[in-house]
C-alpha atoms as a PDB file:
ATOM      1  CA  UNK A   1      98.893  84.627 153.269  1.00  0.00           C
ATOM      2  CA  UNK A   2      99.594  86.744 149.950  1.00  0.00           C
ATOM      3  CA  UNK A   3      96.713  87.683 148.072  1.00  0.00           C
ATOM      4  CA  UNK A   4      96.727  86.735 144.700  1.00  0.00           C
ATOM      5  CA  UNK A   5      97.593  88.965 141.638  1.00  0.00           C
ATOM      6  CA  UNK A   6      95.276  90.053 139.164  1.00  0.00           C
ATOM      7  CA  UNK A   7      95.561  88.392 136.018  1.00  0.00           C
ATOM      8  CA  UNK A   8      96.789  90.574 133.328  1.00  0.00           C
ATOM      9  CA  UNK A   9      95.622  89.332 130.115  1.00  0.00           C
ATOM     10  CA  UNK A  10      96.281  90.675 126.714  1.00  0.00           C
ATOM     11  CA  UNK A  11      94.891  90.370 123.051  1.00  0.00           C
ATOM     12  CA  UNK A  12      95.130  87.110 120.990  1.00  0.00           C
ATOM     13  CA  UNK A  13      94.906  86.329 117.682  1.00  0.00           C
ATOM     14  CA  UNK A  14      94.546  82.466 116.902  1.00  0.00           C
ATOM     15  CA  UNK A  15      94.692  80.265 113.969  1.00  0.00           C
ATOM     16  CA  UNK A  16      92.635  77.602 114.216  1.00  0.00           C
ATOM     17  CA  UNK A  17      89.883  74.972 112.289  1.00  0.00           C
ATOM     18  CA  UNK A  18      87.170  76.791 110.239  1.00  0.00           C
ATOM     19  CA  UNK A  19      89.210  80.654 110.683  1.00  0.00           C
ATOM     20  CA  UNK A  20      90.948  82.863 112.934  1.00  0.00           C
ATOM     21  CA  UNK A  21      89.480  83.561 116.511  1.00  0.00           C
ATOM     22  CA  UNK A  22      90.289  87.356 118.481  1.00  0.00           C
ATOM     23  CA  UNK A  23      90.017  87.805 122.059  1.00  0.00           C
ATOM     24  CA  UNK A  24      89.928  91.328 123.459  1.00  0.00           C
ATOM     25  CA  UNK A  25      92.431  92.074 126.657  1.00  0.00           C
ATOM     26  CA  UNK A  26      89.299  91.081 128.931  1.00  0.00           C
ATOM     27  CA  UNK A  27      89.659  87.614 127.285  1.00  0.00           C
ATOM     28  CA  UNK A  28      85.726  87.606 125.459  1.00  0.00           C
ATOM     29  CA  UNK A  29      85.740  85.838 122.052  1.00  0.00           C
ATOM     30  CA  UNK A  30      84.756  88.489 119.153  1.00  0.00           C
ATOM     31  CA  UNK A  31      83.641  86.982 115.923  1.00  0.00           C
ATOM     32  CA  UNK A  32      83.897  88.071 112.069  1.00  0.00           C
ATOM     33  CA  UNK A  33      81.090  90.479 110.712  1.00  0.00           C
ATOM     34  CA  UNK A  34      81.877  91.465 107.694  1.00  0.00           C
ATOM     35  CA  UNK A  35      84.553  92.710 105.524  1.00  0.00           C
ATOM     36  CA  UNK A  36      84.684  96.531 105.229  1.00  0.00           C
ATOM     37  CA  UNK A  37      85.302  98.853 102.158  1.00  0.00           C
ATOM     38  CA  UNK A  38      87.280 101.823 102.429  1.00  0.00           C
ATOM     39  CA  UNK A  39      84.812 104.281 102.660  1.00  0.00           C
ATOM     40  CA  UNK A  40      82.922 102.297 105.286  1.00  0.00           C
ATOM     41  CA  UNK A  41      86.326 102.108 107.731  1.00  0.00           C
ATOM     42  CA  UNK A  42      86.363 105.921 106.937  1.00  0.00           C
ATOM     43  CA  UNK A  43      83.012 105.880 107.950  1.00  0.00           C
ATOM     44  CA  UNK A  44      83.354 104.127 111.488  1.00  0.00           C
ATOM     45  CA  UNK A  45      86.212 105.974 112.678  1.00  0.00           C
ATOM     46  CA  UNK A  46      84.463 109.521 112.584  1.00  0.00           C
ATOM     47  CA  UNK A  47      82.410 108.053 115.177  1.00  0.00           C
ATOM     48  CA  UNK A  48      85.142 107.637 117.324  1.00  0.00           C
ATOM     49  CA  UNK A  49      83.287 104.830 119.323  1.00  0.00           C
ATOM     50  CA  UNK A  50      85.411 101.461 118.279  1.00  0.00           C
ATOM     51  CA  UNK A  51      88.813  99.870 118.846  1.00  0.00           C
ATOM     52  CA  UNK A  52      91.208  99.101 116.089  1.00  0.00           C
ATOM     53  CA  UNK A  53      93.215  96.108 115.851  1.00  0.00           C
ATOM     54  CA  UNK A  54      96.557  95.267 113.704  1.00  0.00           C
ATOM     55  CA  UNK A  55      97.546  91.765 112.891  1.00  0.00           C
ATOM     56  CA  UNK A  56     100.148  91.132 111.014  1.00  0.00           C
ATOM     57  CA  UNK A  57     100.639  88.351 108.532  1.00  0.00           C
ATOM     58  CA  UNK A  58     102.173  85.321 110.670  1.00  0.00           C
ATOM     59  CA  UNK A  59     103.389  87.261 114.046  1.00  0.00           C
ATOM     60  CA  UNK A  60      99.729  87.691 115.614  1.00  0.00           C
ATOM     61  CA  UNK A  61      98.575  91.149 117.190  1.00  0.00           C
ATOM     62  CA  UNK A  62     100.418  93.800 116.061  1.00  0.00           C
ATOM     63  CA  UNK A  63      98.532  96.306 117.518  1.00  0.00           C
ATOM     64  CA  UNK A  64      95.320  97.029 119.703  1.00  0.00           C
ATOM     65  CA  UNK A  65      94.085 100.531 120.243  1.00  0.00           C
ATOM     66  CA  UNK A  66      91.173 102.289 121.682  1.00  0.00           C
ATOM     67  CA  UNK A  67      89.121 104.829 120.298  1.00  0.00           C
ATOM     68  CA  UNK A  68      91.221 107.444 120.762  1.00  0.00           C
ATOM     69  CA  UNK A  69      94.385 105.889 118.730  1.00  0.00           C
ATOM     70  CA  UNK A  70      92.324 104.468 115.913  1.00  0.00           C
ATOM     71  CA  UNK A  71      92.820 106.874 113.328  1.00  0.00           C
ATOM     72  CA  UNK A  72      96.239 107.283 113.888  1.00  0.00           C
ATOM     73  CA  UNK A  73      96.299 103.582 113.405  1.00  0.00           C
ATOM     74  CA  UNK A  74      94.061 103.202 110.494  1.00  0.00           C
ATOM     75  CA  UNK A  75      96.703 106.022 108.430  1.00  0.00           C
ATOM     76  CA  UNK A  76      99.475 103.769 108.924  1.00  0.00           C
ATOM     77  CA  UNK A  77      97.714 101.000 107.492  1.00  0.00           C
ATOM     78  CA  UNK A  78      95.515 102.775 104.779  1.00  0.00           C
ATOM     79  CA  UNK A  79      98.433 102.838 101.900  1.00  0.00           C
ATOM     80  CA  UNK A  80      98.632  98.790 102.119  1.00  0.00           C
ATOM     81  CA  UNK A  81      94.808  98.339 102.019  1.00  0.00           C
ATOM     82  CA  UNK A  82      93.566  95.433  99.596  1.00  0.00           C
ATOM     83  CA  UNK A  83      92.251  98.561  97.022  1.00  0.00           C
ATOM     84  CA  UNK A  84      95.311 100.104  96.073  1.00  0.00           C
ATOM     85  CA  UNK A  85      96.278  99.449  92.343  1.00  0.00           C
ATOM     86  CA  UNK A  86      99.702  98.688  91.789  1.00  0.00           C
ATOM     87  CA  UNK A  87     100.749  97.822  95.332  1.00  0.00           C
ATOM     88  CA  UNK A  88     103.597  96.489  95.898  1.00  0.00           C
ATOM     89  CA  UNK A  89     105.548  95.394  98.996  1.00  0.00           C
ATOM     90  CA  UNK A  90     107.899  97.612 100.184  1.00  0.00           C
ATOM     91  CA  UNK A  91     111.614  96.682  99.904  1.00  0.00           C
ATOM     92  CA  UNK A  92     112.229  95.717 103.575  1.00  0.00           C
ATOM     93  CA  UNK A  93     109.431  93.486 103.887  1.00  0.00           C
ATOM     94  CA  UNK A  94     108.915  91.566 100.525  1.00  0.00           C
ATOM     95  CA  UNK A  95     106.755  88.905 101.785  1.00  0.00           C
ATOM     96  CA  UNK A  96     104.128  91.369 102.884  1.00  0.00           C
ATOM     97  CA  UNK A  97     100.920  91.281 101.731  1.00  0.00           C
ATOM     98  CA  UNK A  98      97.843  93.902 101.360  1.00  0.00           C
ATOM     99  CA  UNK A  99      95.805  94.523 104.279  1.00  0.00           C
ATOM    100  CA  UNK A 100      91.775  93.667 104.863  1.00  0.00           C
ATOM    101  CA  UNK A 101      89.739  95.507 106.895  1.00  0.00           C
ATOM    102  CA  UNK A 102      86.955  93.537 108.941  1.00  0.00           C
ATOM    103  CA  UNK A 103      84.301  94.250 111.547  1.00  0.00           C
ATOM    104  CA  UNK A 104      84.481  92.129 114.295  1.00  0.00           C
ATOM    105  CA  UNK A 105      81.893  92.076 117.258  1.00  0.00           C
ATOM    106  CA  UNK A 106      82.347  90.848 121.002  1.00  0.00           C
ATOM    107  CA  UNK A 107      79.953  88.374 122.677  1.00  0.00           C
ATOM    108  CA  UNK A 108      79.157  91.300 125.022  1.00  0.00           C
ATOM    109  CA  UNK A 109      77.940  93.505 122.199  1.00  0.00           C
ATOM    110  CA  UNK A 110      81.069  95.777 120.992  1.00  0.00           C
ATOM    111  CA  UNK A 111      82.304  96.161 117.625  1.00  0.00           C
ATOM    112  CA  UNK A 112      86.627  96.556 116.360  1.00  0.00           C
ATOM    113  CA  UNK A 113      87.919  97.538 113.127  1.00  0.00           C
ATOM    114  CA  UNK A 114      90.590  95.066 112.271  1.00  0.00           C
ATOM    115  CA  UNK A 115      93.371  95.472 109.905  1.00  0.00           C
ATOM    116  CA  UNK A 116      94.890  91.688 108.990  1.00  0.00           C
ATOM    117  CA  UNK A 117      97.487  90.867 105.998  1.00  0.00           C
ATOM    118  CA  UNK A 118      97.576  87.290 106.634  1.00  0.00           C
END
């Protein structure tokens, strides 16, 4: 008799009734904290303690990184953010829209930076 394989789960972003849901890889719910300001995302990666999602507009989770890869995902994302004046989409995605940055915190107590455009 085969043992059975570990279930590999991955990161979900869901539309659904009263607002989007996130699960982590582990599969535990996070909810919405609040919205974040530039500074404040600045702020929360020199810790170097949380996660940082991407979810782009209509396609789901771009992107989930540890720690580690935050920052590097965070100045990707930084030139779309909701404060720039004057934005505009860039040629080879014209339906694009400006990003929000949002805490989000796990039923089990830990906090992500997420980046959405939806």
């Amino acid at each position: 008799m085969q043992k059975p394989k570990p279930q590999i789960m991955s990161p979900r972003w869901m539309w659904a009734a009263g607002g989007s849901r996130l699960f982590g890889v582990s599969g535990v719910e996070n909810h919405r904290v609040s919205p974040l300001e530039r500074v404040e995302v600045e702020r929360l990666l020199t810790l170097g303690e949380l996660d940082a999602v991407e979810v782009d507009c209509g396609a789901g989770i771009n992107e989930w990184v540890g720690p580690g890869e935050a920052r590097r995902l965070w100045l990707g994302i930084e030139r779309d953010l909701q404060d720039v004046q004057g934005w505009r989409p860039p040629r080879e995605a014209p339906g694009m829209r400006q990003y929000a940055a949002q805490l989000w915190r796990s039923a089990d107590g830990h906090h992500v930076i997420v980046f959405v455009n939806e």
